[in-house]
N, C-alpha and C. Protein backbone atom coordinates (compact mmCIF):
# COMPACT_ATOMS: atom_id res chain seq x y z
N UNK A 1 0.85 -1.17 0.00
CA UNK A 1 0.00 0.00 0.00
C UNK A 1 0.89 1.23 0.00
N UNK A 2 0.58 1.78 -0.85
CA UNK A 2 1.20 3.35 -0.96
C UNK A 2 1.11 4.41 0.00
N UNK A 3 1.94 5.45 0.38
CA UNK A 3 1.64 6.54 1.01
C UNK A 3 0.39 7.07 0.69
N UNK A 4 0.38 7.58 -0.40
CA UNK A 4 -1.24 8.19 -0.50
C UNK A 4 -2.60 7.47 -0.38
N UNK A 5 -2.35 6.37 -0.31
CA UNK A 5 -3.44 5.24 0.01
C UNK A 5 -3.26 5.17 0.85
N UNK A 6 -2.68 5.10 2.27
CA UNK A 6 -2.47 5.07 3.15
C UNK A 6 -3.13 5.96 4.24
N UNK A 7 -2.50 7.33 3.47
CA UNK A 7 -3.38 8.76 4.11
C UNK A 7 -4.65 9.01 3.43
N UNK A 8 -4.84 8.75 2.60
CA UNK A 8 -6.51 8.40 1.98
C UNK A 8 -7.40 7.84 2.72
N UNK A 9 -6.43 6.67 3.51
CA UNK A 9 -7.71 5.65 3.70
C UNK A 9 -7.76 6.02 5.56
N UNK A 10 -7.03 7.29 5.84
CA UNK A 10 -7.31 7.40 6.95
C UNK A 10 -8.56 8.20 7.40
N UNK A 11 -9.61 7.72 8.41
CA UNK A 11 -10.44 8.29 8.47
C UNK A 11 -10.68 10.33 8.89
N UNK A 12 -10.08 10.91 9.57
CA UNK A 12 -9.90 12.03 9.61
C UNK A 12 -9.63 12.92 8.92
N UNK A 13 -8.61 12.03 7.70
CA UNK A 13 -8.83 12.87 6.25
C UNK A 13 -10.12 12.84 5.48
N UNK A 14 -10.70 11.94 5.51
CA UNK A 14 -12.10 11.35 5.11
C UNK A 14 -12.80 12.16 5.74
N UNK A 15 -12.91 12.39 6.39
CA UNK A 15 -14.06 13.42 7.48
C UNK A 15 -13.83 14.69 7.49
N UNK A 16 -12.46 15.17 7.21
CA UNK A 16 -12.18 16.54 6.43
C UNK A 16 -12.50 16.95 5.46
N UNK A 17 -12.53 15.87 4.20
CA UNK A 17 -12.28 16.52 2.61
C UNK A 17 -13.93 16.37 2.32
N UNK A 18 -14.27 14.97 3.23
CA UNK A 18 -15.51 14.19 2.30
C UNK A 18 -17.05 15.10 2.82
N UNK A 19 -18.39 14.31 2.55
CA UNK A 19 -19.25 15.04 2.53
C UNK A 19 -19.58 14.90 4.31
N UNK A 20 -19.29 14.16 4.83
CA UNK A 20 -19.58 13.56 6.54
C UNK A 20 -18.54 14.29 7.30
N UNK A 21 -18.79 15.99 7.77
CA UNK A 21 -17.95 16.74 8.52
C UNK A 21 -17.91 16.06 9.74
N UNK A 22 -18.93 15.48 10.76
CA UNK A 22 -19.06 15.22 11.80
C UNK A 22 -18.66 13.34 12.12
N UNK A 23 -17.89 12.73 11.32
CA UNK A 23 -17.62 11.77 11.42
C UNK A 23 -18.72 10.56 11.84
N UNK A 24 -20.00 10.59 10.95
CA UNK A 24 -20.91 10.03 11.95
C UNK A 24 -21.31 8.61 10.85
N UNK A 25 -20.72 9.21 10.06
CA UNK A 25 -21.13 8.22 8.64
C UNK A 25 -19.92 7.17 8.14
N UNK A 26 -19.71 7.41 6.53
CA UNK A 26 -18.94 6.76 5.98
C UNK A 26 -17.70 7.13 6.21
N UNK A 27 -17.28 8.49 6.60
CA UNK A 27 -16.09 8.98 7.49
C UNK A 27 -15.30 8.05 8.26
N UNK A 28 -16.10 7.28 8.95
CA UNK A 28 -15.60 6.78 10.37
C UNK A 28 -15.64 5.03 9.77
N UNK A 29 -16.25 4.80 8.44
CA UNK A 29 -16.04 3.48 8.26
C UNK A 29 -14.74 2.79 7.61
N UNK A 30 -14.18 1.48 8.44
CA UNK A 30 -13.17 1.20 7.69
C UNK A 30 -13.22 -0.13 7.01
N UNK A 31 -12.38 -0.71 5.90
CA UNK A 31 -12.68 -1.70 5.45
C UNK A 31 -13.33 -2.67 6.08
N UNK A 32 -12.67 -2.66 7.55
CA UNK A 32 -13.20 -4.13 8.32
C UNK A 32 -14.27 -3.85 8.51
N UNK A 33 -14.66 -2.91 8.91
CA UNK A 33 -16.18 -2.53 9.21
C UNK A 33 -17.42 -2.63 8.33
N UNK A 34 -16.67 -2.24 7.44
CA UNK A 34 -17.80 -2.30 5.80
C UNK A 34 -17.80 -3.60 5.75
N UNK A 35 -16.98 -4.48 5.79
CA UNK A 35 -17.24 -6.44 5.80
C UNK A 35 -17.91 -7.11 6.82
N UNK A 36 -18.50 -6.10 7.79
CA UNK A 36 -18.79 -6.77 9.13
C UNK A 36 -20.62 -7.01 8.80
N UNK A 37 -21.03 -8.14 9.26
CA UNK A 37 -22.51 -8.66 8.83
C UNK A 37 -22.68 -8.55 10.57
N UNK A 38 -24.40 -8.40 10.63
CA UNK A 38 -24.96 -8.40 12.29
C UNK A 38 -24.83 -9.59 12.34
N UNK A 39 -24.46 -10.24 13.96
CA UNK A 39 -24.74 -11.59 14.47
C UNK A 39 -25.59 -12.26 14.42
N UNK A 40 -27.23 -11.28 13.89
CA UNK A 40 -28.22 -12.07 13.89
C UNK A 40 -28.79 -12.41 12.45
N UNK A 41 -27.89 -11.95 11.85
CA UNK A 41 -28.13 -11.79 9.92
C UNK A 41 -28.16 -13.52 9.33
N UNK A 42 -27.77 -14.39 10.19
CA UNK A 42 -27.92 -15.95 9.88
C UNK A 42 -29.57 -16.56 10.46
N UNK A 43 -30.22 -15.18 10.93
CA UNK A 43 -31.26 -16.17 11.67
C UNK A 43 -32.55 -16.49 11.06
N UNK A 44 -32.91 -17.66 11.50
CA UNK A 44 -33.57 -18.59 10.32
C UNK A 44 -35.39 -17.82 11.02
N UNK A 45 -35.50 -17.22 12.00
CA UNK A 45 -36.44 -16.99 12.58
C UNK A 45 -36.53 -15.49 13.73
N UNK A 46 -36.98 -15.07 13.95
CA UNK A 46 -37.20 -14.29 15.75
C UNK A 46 -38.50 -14.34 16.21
N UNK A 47 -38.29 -14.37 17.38
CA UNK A 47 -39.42 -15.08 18.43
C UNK A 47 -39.75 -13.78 19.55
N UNK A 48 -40.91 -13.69 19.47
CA UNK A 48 -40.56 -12.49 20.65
C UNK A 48 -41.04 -12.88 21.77
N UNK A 49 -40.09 -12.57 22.78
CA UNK A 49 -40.53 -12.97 24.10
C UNK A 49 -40.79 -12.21 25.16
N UNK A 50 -40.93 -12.58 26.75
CA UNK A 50 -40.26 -11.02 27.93
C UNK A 50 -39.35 -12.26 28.47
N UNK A 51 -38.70 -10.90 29.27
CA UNK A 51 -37.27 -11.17 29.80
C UNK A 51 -37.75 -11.74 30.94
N UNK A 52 -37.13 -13.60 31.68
CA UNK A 52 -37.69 -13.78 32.46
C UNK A 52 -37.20 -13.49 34.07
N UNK A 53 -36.10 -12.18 34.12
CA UNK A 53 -35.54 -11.83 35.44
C UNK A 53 -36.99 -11.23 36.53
N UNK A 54 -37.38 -9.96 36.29
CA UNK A 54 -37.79 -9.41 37.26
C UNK A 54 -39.50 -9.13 36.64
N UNK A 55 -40.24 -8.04 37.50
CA UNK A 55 -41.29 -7.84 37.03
C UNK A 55 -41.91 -6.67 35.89
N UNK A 56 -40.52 -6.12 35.76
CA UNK A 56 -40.53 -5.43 34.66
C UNK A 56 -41.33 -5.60 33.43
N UNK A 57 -40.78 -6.73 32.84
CA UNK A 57 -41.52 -7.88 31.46
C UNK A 57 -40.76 -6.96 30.19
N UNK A 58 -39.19 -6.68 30.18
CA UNK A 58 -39.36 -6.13 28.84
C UNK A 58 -38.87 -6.99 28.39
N UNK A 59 -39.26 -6.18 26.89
CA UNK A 59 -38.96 -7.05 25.70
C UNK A 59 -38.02 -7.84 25.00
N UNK A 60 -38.27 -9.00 24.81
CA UNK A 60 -36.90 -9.67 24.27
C UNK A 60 -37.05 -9.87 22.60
N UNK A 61 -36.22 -10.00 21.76
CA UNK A 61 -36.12 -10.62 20.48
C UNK A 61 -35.29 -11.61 20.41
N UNK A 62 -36.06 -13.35 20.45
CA UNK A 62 -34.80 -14.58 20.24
C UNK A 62 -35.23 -14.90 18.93
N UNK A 63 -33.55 -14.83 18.89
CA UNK A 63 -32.91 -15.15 17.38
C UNK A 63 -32.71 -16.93 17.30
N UNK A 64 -33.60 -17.26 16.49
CA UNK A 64 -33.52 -19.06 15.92
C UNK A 64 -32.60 -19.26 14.77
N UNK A 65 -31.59 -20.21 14.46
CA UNK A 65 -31.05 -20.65 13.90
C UNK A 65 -31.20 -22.40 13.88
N UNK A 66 -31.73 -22.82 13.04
CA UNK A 66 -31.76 -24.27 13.01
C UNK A 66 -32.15 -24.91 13.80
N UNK A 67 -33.43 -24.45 14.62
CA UNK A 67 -33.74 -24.63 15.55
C UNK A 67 -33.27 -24.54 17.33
N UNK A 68 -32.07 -24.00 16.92
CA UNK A 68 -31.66 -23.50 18.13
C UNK A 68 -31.47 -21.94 18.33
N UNK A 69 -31.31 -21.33 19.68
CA UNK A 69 -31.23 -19.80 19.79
C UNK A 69 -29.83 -19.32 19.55
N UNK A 70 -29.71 -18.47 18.98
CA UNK A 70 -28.60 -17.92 18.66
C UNK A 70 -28.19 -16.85 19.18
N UNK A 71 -29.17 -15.99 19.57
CA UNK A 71 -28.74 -14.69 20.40
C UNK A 71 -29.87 -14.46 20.63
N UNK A 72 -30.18 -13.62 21.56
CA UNK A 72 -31.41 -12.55 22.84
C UNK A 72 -30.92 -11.48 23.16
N UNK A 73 -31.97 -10.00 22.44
CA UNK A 73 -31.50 -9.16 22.45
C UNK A 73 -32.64 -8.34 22.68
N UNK A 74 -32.86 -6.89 23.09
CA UNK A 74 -34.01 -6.02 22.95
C UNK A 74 -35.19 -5.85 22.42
N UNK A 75 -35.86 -6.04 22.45
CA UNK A 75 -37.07 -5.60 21.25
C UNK A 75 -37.25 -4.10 21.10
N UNK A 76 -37.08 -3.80 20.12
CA UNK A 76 -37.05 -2.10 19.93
C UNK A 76 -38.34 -1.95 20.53
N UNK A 77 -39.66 -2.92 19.69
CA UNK A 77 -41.37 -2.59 19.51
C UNK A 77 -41.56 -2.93 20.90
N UNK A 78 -40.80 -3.45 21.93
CA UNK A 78 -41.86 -3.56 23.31
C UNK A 78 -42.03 -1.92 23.96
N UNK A 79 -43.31 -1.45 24.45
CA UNK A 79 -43.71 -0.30 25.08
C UNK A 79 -43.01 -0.04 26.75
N UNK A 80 -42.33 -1.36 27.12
CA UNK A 80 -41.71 -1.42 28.51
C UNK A 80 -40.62 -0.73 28.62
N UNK A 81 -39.64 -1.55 27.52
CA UNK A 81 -38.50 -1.59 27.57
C UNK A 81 -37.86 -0.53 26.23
N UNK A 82 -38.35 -0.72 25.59
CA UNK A 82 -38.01 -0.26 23.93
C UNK A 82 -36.56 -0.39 23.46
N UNK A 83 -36.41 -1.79 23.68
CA UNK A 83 -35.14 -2.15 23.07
C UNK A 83 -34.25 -2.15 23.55
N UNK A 84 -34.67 -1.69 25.46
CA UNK A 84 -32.79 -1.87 26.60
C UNK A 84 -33.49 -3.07 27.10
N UNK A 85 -31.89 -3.74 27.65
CA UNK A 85 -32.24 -4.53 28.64
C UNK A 85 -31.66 -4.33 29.35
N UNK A 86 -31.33 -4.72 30.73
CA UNK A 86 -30.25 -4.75 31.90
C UNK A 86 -29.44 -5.53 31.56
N UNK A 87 -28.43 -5.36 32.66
CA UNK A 87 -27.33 -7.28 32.16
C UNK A 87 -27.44 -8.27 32.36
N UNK A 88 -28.90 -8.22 33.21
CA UNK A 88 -28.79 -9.73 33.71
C UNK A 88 -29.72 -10.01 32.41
N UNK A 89 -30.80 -9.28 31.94
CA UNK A 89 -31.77 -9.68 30.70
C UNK A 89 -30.95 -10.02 29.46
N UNK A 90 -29.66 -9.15 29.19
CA UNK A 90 -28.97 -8.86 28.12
C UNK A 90 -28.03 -10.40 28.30
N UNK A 91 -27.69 -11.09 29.28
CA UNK A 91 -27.45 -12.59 29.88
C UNK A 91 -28.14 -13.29 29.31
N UNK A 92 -29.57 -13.69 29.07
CA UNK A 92 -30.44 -14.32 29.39
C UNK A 92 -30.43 -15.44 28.32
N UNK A 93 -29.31 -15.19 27.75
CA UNK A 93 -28.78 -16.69 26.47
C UNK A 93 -28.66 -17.40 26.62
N UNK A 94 -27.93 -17.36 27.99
CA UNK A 94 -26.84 -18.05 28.83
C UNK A 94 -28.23 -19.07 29.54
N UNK A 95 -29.53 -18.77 29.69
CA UNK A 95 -30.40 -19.04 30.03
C UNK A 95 -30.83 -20.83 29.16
N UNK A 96 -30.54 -20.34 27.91
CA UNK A 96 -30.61 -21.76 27.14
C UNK A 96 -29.58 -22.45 26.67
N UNK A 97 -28.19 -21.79 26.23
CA UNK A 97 -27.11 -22.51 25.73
C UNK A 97 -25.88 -22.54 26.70
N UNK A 98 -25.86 -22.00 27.85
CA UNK A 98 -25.03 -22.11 28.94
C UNK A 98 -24.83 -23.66 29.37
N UNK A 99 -23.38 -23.45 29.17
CA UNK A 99 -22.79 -24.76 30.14
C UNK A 99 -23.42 -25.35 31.46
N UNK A 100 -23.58 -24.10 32.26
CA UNK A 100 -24.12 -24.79 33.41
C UNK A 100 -25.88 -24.94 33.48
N UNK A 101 -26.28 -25.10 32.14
CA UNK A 101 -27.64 -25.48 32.09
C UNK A 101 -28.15 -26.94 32.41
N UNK A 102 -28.58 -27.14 33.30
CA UNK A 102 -29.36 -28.91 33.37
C UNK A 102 -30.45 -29.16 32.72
N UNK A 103 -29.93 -30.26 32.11
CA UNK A 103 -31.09 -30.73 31.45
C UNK A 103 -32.41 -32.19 31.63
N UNK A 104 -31.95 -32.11 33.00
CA UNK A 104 -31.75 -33.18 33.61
C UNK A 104 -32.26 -33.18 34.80
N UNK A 105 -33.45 -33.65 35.24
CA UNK A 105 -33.91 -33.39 36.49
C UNK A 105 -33.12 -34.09 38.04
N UNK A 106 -33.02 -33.09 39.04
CA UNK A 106 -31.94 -33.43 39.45
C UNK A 106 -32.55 -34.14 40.83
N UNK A 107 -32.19 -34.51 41.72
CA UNK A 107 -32.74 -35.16 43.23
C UNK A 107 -31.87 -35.40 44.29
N UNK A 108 -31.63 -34.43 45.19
CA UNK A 108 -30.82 -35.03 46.67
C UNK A 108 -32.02 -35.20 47.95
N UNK A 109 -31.54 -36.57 47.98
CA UNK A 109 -32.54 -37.05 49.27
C UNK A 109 -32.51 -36.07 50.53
N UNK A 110 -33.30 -36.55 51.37
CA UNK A 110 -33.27 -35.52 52.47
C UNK A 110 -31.57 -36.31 53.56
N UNK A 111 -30.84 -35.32 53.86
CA UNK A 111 -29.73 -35.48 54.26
C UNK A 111 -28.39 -36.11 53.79
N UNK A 112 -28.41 -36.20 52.24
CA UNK A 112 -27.88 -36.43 51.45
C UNK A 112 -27.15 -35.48 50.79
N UNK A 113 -25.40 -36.02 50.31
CA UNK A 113 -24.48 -34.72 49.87
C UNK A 113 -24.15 -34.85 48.27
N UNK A 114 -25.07 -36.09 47.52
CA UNK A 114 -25.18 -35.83 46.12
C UNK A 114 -26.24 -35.74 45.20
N UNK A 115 -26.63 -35.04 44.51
CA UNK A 115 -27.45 -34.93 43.46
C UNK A 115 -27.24 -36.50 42.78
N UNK A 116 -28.80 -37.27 42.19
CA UNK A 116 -29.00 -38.16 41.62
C UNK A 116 -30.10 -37.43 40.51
N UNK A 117 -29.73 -38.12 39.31
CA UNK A 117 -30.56 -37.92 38.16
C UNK A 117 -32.41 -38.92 38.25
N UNK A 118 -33.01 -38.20 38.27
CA UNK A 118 -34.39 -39.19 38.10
C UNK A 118 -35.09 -38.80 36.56
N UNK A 119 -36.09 -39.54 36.15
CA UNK A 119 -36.87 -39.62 35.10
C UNK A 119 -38.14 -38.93 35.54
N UNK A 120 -38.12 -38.14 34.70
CA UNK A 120 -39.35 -36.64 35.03
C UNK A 120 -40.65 -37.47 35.57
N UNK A 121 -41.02 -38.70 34.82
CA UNK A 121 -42.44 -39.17 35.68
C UNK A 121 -42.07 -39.55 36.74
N UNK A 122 -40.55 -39.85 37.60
CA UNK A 122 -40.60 -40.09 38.80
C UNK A 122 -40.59 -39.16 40.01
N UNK A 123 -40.11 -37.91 39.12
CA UNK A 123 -40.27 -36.61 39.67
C UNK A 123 -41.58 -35.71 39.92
N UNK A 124 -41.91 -36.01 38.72
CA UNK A 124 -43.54 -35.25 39.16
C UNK A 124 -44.39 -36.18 39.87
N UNK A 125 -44.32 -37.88 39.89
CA UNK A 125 -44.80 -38.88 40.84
C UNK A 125 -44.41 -38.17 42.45
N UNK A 126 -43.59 -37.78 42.65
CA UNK A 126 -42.36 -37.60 44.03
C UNK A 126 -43.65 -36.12 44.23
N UNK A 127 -43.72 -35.60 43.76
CA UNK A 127 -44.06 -33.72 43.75
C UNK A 127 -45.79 -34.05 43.76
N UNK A 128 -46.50 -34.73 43.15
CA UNK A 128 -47.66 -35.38 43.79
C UNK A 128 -48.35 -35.82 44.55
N UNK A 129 -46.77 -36.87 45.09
CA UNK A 129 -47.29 -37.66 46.29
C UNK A 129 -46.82 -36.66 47.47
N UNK A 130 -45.94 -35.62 47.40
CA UNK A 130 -45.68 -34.51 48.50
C UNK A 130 -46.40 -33.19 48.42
N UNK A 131 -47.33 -33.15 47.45
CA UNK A 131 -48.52 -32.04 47.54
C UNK A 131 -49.67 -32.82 48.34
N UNK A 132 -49.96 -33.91 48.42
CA UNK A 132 -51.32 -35.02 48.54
C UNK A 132 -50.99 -35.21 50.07
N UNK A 133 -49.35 -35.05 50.56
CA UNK A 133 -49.59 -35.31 52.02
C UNK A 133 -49.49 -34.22 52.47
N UNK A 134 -48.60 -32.87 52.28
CA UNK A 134 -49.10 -32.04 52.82
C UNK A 134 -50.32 -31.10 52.87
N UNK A 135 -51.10 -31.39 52.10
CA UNK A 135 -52.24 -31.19 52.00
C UNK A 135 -53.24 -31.62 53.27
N UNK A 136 -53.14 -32.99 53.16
CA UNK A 136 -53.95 -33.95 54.11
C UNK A 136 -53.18 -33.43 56.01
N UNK A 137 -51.71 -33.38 55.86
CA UNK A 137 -51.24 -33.00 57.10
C UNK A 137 -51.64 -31.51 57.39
N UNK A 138 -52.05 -30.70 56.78
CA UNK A 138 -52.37 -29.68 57.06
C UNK A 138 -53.45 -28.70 56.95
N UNK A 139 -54.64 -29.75 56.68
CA UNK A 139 -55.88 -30.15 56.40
C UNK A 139 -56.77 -29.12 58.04
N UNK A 140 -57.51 -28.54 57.86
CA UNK A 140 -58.24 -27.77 58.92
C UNK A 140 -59.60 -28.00 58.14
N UNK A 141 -60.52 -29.06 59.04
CA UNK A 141 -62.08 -28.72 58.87
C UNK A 141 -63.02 -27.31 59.44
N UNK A 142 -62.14 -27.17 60.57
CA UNK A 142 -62.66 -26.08 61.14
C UNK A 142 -61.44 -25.66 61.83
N UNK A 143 -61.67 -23.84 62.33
CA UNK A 143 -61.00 -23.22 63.10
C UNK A 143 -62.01 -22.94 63.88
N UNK A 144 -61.52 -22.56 65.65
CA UNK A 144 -62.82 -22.20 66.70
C UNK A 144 -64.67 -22.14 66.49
N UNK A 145 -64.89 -23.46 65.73
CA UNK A 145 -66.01 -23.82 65.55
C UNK A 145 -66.33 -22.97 64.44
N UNK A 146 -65.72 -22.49 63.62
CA UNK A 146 -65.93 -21.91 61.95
C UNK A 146 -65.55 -22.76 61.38
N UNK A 147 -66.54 -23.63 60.18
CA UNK A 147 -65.84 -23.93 59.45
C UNK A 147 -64.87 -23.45 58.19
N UNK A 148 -63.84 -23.91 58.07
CA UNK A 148 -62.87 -23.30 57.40
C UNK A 148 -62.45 -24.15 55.51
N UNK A 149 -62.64 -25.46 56.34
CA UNK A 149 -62.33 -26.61 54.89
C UNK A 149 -61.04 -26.04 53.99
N UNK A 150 -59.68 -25.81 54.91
CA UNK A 150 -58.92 -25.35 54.15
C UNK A 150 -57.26 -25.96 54.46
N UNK A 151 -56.16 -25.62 53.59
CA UNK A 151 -54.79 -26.19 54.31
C UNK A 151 -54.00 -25.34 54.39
N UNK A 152 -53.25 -24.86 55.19
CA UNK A 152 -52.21 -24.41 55.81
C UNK A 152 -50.92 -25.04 55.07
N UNK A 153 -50.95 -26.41 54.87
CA UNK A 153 -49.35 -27.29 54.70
C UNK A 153 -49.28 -26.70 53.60
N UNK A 154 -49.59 -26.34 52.36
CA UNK A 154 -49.17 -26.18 50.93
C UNK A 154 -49.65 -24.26 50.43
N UNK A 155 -48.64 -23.95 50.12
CA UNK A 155 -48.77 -22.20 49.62
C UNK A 155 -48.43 -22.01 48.06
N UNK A 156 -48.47 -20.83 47.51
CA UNK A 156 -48.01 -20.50 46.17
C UNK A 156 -47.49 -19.33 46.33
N UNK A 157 -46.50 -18.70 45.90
CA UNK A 157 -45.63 -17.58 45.79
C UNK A 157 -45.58 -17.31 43.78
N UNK A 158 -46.31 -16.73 42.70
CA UNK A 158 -45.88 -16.86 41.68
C UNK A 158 -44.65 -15.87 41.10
N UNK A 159 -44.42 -16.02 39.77
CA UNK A 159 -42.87 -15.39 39.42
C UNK A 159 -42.81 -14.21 38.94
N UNK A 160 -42.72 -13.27 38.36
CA UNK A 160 -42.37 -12.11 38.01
C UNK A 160 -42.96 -12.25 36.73
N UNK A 161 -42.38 -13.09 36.06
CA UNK A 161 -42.69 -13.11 34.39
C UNK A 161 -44.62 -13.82 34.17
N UNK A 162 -44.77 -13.88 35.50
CA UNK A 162 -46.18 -15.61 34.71
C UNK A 162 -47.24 -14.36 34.12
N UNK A 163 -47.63 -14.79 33.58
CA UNK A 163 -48.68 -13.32 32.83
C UNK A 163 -50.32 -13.78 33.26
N UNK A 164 -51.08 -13.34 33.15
CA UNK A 164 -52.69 -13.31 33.56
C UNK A 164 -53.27 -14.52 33.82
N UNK A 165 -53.18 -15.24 32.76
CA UNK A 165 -53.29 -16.40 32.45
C UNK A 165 -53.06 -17.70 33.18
N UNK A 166 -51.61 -17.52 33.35
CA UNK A 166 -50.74 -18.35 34.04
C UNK A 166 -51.55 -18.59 36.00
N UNK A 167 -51.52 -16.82 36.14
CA UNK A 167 -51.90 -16.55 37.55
C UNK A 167 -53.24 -17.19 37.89
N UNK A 168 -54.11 -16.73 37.06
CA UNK A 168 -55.36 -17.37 36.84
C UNK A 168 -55.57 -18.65 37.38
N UNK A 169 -54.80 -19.34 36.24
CA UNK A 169 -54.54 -21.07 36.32
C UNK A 169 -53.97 -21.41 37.89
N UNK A 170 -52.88 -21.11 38.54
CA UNK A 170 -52.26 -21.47 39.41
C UNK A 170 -53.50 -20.93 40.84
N UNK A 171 -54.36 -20.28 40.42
CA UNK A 171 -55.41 -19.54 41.52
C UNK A 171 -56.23 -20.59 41.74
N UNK A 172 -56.81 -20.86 40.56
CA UNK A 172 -57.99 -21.83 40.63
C UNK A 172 -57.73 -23.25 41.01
N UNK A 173 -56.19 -23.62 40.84
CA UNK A 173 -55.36 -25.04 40.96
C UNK A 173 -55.56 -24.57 42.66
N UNK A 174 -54.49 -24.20 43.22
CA UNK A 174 -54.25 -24.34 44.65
C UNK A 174 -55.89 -23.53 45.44
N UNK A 175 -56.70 -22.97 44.90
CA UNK A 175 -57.81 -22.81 45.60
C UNK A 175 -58.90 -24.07 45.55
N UNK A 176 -58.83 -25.19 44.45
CA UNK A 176 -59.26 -26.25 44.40
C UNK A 176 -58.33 -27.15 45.51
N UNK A 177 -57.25 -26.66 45.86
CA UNK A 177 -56.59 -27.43 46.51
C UNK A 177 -56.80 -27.11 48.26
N UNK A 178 -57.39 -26.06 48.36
CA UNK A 178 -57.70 -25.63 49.43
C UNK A 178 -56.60 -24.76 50.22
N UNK A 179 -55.80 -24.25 49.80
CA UNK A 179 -54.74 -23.07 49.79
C UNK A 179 -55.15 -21.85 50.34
N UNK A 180 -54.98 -21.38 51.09
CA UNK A 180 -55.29 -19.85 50.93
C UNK A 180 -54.07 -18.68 50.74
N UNK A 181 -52.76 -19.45 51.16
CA UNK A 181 -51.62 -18.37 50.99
C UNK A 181 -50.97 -18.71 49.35
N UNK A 182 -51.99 -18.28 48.51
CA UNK A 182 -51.55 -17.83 47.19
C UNK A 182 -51.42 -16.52 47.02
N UNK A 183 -50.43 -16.03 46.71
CA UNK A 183 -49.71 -14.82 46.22
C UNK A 183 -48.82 -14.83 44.81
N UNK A 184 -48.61 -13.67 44.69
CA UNK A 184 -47.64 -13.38 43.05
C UNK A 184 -47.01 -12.36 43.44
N UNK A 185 -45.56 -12.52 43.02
CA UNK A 185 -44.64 -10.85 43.56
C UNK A 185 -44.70 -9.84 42.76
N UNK A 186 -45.39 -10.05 41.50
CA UNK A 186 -45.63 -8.99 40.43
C UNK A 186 -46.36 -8.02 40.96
N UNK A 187 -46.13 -6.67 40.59
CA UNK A 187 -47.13 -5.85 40.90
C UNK A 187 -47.25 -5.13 39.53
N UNK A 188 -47.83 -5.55 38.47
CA UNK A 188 -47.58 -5.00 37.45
C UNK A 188 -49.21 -5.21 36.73
């Protein structure tokens, strides 16, 4: 490469001579840059989602590639967020393709110092048969001659992200179940 190609191709001369005084344009672009494609320019799909950290709910855009996610990033169009996220949302990849993701339902007995792998119907069998007794153990026909017909042993706390729907469902589940400490931390 020549001297004058050299100082040609430097941007500050470019932003002096050319039509972009304020360096905001083609001024400031350099070869590598002009070759550079977005990360999400391979994606076979986008999915829009919310971010599932806090009660916020902003917007996510996941990027599909071949059926897997490729990146999670802002949604410009959500009215919450309009296209920021925090870092833990701007993380939230790490949510599906992270190393330390399990895929694998996990089980340590009570007083036990290792995790054992079980088979999801033996897990939700396990989570059945320990809703069905604390239920029954904590079973009140009555309080001071009121009847009550309700349980104490089993509560609900829901998540930040569950939307109307979700809450709905989990209301009518544990109030069939005879629950009364159902709550949601959303205040949204």
């Amino acid at each position: 490469m020549g001297v004058r190609t050299w100082i040609g191709s430097w941007p500050v001369l470019r932003q002096l001579t050319g039509t972009d005084p304020l360096g905001r344009g083609a001024a400031a672009k350099s070869g590598r840059s002009a070759r550079l494609t977005p990360r999400v320019a391979t994606a076979d799909r986008v999915v829009k989602s919310v971010c599932p950290y806090c009660a916020v709910g902003c917007g996510q855009n996941v990027y599909v590639e071949g059926g897997a996610v490729t990146q999670i990033e802002g949604d410009p169009d959500s009215p919450v967020s309009r296209g920021r996220l925090c870092p833990k949302g701007a993380a939230s990849l790490q949510l599906t393709t992270g190393d330390a993701r399990e895929h694998h339902v996990l089980y340590r007995r009570p007083h036990g110092t290792a995790w054992e792998r079980l088979d999801l119907d033996t897990a939700m069998d396990m989570i059945a048969d320990r809703v069905i007794e604390a239920r029954r153990a904590g079973w009140q026909w009555e309080v001071d001659e009121t009847r009550t017909r309700r349980t104490l042993g089993i509560a609900s706390l829901g998540g930040a992200t569950l939307d109307n729907e979700e809450n709905y469902l989990l209301k009518k589940l544990f109030t069939a179940l005879g629950a009364i400490q159902i709550e949601n931390q959303a205040r949204v």
